[in-house]
C-alpha atoms as a PDB file:
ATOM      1  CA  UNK A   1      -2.463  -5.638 -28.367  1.00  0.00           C
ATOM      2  CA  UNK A   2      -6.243  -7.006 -28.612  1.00  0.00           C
ATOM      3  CA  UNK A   3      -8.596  -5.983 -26.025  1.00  0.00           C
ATOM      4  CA  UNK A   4      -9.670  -8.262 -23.471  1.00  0.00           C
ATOM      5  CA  UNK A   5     -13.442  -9.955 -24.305  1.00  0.00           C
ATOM      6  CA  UNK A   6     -14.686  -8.349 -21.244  1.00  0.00           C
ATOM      7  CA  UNK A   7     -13.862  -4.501 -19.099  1.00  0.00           C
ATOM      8  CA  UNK A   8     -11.138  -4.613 -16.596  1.00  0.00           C
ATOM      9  CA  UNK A   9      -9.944  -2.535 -13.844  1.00  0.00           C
ATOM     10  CA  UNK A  10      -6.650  -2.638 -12.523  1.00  0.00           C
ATOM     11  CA  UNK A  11      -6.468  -0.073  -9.350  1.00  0.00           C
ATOM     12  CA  UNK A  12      -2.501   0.796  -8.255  1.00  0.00           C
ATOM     13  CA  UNK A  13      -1.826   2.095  -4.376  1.00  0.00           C
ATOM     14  CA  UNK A  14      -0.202   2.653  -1.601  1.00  0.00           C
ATOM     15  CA  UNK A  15      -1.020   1.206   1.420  1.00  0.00           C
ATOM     16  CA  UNK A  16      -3.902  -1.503   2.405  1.00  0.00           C
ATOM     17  CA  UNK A  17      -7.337   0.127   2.874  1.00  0.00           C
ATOM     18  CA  UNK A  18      -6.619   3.046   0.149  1.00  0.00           C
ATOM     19  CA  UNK A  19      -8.762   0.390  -2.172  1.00  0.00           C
ATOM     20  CA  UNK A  20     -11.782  -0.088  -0.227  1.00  0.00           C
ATOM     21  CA  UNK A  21     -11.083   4.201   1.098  1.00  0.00           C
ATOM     22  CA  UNK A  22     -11.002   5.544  -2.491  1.00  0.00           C
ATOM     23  CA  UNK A  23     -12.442   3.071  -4.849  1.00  0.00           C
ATOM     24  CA  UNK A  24     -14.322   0.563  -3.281  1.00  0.00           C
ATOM     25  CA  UNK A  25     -17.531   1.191  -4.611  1.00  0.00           C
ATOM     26  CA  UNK A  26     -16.245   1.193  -7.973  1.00  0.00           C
ATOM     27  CA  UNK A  27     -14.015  -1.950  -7.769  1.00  0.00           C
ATOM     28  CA  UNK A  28     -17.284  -3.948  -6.526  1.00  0.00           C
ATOM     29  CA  UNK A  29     -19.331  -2.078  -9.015  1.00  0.00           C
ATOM     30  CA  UNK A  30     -17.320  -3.176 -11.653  1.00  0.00           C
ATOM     31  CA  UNK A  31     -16.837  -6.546 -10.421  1.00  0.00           C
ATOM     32  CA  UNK A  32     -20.943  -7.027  -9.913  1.00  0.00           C
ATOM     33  CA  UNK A  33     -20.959  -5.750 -13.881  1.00  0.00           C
ATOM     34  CA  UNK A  34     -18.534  -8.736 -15.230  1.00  0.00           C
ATOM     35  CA  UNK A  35     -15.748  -7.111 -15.042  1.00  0.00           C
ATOM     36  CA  UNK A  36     -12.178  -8.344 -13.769  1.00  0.00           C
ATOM     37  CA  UNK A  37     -10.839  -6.287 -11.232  1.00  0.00           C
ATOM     38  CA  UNK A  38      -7.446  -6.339  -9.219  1.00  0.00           C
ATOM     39  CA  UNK A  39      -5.263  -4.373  -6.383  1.00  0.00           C
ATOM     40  CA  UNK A  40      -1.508  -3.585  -6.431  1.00  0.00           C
ATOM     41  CA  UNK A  41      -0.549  -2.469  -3.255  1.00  0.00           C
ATOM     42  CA  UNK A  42       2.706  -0.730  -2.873  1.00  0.00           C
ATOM     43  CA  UNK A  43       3.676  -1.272   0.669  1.00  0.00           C
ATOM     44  CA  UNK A  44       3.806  -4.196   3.303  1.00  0.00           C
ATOM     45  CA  UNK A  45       5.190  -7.356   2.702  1.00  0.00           C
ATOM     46  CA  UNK A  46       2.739 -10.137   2.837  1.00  0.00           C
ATOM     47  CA  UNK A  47       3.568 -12.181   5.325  1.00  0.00           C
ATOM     48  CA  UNK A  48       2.085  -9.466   7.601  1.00  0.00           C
ATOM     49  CA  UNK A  49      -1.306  -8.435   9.284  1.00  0.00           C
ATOM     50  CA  UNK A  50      -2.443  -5.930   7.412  1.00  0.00           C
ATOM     51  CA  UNK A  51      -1.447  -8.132   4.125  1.00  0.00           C
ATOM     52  CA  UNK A  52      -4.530 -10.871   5.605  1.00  0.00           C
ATOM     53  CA  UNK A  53      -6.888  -7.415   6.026  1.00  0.00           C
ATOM     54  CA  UNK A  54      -6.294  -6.704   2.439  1.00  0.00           C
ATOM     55  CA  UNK A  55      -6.904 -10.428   1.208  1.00  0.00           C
ATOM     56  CA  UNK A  56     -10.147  -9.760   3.235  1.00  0.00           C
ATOM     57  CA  UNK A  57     -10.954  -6.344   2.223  1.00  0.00           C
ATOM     58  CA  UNK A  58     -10.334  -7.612  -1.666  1.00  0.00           C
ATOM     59  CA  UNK A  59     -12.623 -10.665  -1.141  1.00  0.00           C
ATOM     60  CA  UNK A  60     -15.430  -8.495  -0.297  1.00  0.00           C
ATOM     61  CA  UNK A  61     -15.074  -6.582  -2.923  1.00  0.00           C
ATOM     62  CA  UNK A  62     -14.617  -9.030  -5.640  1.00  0.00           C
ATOM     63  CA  UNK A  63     -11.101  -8.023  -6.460  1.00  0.00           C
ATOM     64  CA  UNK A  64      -9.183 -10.930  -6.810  1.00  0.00           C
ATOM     65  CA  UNK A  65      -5.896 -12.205  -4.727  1.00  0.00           C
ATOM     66  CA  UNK A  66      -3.542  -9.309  -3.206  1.00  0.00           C
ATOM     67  CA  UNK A  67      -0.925  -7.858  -5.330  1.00  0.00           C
ATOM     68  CA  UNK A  68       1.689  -6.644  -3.048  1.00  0.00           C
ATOM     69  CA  UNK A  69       4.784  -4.860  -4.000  1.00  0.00           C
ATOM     70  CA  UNK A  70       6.114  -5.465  -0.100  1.00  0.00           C
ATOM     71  CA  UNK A  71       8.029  -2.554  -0.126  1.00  0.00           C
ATOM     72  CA  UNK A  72       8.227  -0.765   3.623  1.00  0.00           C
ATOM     73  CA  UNK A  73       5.222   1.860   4.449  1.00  0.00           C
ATOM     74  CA  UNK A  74       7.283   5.059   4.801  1.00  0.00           C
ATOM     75  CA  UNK A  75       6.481   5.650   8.725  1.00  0.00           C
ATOM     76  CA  UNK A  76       6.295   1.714  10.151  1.00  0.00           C
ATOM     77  CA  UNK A  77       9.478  -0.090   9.374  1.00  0.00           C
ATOM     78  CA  UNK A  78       8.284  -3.257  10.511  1.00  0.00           C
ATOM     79  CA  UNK A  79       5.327  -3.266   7.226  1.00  0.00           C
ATOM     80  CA  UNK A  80       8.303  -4.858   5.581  1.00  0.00           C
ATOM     81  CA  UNK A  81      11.552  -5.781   7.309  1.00  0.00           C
ATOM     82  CA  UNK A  82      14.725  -5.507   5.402  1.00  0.00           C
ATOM     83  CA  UNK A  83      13.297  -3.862   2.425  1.00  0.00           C
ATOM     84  CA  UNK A  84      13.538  -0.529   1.496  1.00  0.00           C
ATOM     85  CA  UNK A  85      10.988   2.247   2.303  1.00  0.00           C
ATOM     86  CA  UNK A  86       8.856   2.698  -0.747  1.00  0.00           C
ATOM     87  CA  UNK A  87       9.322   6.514  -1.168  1.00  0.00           C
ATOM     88  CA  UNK A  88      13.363   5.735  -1.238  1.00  0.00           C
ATOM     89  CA  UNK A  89      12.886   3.347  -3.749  1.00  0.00           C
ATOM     90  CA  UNK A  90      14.342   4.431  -7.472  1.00  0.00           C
ATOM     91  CA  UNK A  91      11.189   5.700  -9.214  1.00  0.00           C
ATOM     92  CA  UNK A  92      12.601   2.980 -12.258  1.00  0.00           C
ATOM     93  CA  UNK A  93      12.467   0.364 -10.303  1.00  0.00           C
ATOM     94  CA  UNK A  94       9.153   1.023  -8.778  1.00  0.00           C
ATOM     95  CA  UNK A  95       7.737   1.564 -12.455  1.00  0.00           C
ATOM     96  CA  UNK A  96       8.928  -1.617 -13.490  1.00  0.00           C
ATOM     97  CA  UNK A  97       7.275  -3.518 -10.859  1.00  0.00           C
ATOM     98  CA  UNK A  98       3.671  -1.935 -11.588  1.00  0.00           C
ATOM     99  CA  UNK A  99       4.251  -2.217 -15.701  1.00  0.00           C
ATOM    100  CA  UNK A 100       4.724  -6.217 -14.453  1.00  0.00           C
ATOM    101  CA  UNK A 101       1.459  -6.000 -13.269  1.00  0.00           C
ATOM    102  CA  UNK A 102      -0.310  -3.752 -15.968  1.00  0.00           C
ATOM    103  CA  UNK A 103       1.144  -6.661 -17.955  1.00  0.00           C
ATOM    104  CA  UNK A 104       0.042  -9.586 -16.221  1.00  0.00           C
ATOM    105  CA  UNK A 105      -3.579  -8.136 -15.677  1.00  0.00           C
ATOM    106  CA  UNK A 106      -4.167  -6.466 -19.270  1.00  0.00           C
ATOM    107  CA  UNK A 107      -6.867  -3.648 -17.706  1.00  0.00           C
ATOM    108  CA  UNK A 108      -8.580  -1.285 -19.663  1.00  0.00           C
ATOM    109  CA  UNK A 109      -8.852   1.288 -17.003  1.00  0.00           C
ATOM    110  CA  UNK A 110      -6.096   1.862 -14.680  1.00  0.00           C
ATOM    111  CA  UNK A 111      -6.718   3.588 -10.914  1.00  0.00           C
ATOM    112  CA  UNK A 112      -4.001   5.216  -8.846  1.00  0.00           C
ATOM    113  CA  UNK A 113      -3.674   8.243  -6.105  1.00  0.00           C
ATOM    114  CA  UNK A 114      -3.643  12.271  -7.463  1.00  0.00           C
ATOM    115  CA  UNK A 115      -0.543  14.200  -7.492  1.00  0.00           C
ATOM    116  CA  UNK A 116      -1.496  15.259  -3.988  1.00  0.00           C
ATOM    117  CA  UNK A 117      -0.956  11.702  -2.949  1.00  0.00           C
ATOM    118  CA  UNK A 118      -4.882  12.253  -1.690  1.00  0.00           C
ATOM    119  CA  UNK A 119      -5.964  13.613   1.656  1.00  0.00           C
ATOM    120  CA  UNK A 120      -2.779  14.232   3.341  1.00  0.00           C
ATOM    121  CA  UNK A 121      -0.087  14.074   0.883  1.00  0.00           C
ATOM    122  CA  UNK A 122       1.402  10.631   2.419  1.00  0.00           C
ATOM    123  CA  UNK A 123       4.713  10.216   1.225  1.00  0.00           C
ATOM    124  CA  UNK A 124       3.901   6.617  -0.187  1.00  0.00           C
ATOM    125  CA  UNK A 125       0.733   7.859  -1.865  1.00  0.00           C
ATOM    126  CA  UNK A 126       2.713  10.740  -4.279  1.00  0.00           C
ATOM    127  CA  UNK A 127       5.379   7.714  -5.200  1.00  0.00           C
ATOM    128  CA  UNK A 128       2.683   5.817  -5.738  1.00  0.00           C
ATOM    129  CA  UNK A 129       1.366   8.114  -8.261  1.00  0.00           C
ATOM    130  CA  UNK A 130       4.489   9.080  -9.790  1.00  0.00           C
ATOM    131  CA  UNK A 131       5.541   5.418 -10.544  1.00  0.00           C
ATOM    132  CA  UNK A 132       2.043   4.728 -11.864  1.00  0.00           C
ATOM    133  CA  UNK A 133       1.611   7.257 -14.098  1.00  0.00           C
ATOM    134  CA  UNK A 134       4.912   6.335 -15.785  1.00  0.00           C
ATOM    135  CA  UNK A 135       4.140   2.598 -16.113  1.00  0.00           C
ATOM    136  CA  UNK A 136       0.614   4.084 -17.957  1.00  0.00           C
ATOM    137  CA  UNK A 137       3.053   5.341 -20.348  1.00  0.00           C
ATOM    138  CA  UNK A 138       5.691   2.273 -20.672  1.00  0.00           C
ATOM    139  CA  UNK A 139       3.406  -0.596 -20.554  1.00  0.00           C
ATOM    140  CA  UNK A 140       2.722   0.039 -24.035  1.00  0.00           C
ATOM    141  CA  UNK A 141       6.362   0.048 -25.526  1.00  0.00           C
ATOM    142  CA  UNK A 142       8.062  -3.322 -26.302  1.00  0.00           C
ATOM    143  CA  UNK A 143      11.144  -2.131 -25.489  1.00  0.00           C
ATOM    144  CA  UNK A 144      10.669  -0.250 -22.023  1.00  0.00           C
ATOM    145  CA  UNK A 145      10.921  -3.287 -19.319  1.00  0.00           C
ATOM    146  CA  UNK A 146      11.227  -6.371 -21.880  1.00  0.00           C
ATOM    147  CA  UNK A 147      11.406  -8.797 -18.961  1.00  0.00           C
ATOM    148  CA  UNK A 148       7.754  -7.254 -17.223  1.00  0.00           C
ATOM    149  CA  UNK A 149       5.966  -9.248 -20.079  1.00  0.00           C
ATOM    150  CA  UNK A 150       4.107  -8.887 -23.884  1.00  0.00           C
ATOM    151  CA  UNK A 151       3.333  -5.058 -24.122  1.00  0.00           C
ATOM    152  CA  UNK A 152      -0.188  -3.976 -22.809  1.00  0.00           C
ATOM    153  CA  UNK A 153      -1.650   0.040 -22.520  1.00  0.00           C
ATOM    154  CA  UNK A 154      -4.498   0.618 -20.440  1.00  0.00           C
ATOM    155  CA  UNK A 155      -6.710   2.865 -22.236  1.00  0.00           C
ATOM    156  CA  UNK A 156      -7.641   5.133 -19.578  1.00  0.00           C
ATOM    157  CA  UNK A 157      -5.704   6.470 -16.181  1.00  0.00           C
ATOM    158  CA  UNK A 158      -7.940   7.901 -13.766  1.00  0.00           C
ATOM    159  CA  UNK A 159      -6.784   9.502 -10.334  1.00  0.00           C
ATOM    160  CA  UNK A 160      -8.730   8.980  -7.320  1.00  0.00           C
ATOM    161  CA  UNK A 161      -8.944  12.282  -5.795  1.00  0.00           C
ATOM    162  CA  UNK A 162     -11.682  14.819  -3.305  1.00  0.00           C
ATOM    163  CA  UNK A 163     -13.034  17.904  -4.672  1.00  0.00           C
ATOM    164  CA  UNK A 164     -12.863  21.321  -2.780  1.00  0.00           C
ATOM    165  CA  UNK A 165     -16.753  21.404  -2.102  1.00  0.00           C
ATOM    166  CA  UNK A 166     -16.785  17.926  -0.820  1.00  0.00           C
ATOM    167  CA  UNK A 167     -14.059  17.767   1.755  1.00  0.00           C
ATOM    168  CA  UNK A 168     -15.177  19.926   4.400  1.00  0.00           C
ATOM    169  CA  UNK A 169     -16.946  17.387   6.573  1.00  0.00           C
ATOM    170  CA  UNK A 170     -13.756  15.229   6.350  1.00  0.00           C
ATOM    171  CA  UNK A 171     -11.652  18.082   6.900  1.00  0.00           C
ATOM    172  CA  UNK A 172     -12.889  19.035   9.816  1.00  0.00           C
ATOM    173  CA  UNK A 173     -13.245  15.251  11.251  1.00  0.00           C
ATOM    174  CA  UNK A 174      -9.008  14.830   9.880  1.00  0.00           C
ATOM    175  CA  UNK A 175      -7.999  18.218  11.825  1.00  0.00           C
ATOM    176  CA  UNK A 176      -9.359  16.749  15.339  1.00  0.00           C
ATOM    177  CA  UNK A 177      -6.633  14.327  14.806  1.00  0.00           C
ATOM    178  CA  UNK A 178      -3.906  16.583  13.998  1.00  0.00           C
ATOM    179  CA  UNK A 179      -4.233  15.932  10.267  1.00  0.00           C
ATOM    180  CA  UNK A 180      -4.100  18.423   7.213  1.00  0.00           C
ATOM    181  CA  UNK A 181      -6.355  17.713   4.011  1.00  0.00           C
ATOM    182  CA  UNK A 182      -5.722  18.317   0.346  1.00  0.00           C
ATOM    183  CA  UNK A 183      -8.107  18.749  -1.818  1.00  0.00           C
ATOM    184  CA  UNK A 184      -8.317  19.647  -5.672  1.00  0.00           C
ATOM    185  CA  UNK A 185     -10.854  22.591  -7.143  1.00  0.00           C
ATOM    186  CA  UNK A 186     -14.171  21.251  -8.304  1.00  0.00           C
ATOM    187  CA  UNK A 187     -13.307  21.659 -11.758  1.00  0.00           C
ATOM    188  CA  UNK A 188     -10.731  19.251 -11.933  1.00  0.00           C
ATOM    189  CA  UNK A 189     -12.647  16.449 -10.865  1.00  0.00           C
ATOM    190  CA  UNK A 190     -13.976  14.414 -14.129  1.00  0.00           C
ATOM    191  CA  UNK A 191     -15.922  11.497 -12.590  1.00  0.00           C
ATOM    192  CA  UNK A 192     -17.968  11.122  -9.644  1.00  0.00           C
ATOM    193  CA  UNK A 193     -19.631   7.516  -9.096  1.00  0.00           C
ATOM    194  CA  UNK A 194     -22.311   7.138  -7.095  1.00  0.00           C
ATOM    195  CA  UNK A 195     -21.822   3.918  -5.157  1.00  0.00           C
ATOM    196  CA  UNK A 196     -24.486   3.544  -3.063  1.00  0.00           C
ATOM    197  CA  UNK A 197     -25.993   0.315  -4.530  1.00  0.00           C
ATOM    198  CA  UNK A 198     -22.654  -0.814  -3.287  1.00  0.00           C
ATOM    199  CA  UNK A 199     -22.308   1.019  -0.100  1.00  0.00           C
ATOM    200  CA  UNK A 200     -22.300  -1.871   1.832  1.00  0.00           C
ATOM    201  CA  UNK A 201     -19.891  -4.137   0.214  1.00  0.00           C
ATOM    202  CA  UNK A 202     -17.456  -0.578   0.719  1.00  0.00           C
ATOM    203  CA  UNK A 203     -17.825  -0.551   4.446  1.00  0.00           C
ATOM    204  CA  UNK A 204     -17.644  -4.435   5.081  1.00  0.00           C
ATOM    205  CA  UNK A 205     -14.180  -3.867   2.806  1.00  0.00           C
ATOM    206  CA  UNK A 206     -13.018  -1.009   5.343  1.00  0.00           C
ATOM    207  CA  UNK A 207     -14.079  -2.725   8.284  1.00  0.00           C
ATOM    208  CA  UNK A 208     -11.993  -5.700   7.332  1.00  0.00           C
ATOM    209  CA  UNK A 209      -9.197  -3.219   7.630  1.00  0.00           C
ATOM    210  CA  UNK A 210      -9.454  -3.874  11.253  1.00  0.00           C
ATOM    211  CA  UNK A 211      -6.005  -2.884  12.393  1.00  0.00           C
ATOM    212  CA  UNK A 212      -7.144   0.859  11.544  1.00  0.00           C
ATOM    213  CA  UNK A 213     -10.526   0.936  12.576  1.00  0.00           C
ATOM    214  CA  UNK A 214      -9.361   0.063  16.031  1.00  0.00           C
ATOM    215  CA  UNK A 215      -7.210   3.334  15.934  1.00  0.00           C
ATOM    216  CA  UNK A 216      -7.837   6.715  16.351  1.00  0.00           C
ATOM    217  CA  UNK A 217      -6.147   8.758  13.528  1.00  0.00           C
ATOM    218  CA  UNK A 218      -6.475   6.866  10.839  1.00  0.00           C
ATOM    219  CA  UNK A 219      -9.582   7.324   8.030  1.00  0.00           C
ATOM    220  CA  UNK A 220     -10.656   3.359   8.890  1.00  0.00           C
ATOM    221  CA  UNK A 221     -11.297   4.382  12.625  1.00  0.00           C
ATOM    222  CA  UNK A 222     -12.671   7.830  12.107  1.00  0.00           C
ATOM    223  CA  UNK A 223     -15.369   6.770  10.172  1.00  0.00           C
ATOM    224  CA  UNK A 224     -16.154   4.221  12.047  1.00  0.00           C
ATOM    225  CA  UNK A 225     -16.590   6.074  14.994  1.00  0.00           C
ATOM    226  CA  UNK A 226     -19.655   8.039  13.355  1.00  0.00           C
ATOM    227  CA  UNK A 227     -23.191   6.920  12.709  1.00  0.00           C
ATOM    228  CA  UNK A 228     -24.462   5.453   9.763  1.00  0.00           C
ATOM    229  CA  UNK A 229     -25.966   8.876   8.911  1.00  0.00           C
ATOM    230  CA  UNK A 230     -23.037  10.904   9.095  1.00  0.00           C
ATOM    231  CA  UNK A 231     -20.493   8.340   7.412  1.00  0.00           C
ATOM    232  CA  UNK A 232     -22.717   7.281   4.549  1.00  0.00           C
ATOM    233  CA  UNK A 233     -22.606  10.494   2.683  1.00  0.00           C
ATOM    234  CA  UNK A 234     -18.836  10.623   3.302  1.00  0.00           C
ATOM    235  CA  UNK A 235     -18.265   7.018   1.525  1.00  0.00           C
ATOM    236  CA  UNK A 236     -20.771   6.799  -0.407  1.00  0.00           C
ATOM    237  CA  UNK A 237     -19.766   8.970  -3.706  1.00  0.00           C
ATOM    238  CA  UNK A 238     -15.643   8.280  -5.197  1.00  0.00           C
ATOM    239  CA  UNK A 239     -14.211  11.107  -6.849  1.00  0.00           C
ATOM    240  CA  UNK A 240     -11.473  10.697 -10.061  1.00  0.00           C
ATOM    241  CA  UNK A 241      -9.781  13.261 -12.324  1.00  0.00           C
ATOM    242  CA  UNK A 242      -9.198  11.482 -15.538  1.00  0.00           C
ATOM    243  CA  UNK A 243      -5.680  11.498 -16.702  1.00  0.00           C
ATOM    244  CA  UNK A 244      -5.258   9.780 -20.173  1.00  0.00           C
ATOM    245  CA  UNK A 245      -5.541  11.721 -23.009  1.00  0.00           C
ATOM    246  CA  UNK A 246      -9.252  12.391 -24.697  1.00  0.00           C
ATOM    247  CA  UNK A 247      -8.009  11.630 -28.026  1.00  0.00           C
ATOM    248  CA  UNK A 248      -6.725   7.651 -27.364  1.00  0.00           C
ATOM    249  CA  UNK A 249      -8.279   5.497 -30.266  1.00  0.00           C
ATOM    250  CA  UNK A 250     -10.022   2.837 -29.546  1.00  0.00           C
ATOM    251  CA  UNK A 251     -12.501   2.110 -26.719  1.00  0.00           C
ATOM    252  CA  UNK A 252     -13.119   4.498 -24.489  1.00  0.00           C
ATOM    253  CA  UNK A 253     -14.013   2.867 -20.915  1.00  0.00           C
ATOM    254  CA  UNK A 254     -15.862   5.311 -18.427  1.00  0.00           C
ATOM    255  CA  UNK A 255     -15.586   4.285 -14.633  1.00  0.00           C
ATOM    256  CA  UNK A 256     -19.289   4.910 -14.029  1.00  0.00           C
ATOM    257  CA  UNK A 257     -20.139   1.502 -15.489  1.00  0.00           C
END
């Protein structure tokens, strides 16, 4: 398995506008550095509207063509008629769909949701997680998933995530919607990357998620309904908890290019 000539990012979630929510800056950072960078997304089938916001949102940010799994968003059955709900899915069939990407992209850093599924523990986002942190593992082994393509391990896992002491201000905007957040303690977070030379690539990425800016509960619209000088502090630092073991040989690519 020889490493690519040049870094690349591969980020894995749920639903379209977790990229440009919870790594954004980074995805454009790396993609302003030289590096390729790409987007699986989970849920909604892409014949749909928020399939075009993501084609947008990824265009901004230099991310390549979406990668979409199609599979339904756990609480709107119409994200993808006729197929199952992603968090009823068999966890072994979900990992085989992201190794076939893992494959097909060769990264050296791989992306994906914390065990909390971020913020508010969607549903989608802790499957998410679950099925990406196995395909980590079975990329790598000729034998797990044969037909996904030639073996390929990313050599470092990273989990988006929000620190205790950062996630009051967002807290307190999610509860005036009737939403809970979940946060991890300080100490677990391993990476924070400030984006702000990329700020407003990040926004212009959210914004194109334009189905959920123009509602009220959803992250998209909240922050949009707040000034420049409240939001921008809010957006413009990502938090990750790195997951792959310290001791990987090899390369060892850092986030914070």
């Amino acid at each position: 398995m020889a490493q690519p000539s040049r870094p690349s990012l591969l980020a894995v979630f749920g639903h379209p506008d977790d990229e440009a929510l919870l790594a954004g800056g980074v995805l454009a950072q790396h993609a302003a550095a030289g590096a390729d960078t790409a987007v699986v997304t989970a849920t909604w089938a892409s014949d749909t509207h928020r399939a075009a916001e993501l084609a947008d949102a990824l265009a901004v940010l230099g991310a390549g063509e979406p990668r979409m799994l199609g599979y339904a968003d756990a609480r709107v059955p119409e994200s993808a008629p006729a197929r199952p709900r992603l968090c009823d899915t068999p966890i072994d069939e979900l990992t085989e769909a992201i190794v076939s990407h893992i494959r097909a992209v060769r990264p050296q850093i791989l992306i994906t949701h914390d065990a909390y599924g971020q913020l508010t523990g969607h549903s989608d986002h802790v499957r998410t997680h679950q099925a990406t942190l196995l395909a980590f593992h079975a990329a790598g082994l000729e034998h797990r998933y044969p037909d996904a393509g030639p073996p390929w391990r990313p050599q470092a896992l990273y989990a988006a995530t929000h620190p205790h002491s950062r996630a009051g201000t967002l807290s307190a905007l999610m509860k005036r919607v009737g939403k809970t957040t979940l946060s991890v303690p300080d100490e677990q977070v391993t990476t924070a990357v400030d984006v702000g030379s990329h700020l407003d690539q990040k926004w212009r990425a959210i914004l194109a998620h334009r189905s959920q800016v123009s509602r009220e509960r959803p992250l998209p619209g909240i922050l949009s309904r707040l000034a420049p000088v409240d939001r921008e502090p809010l957006i413009r630092t990502e938090y990750f908890t790195r997951l792959s073991p310290d001791h990987m040989p090899g390369m060892r690519p850092n986030l914070a290019i």
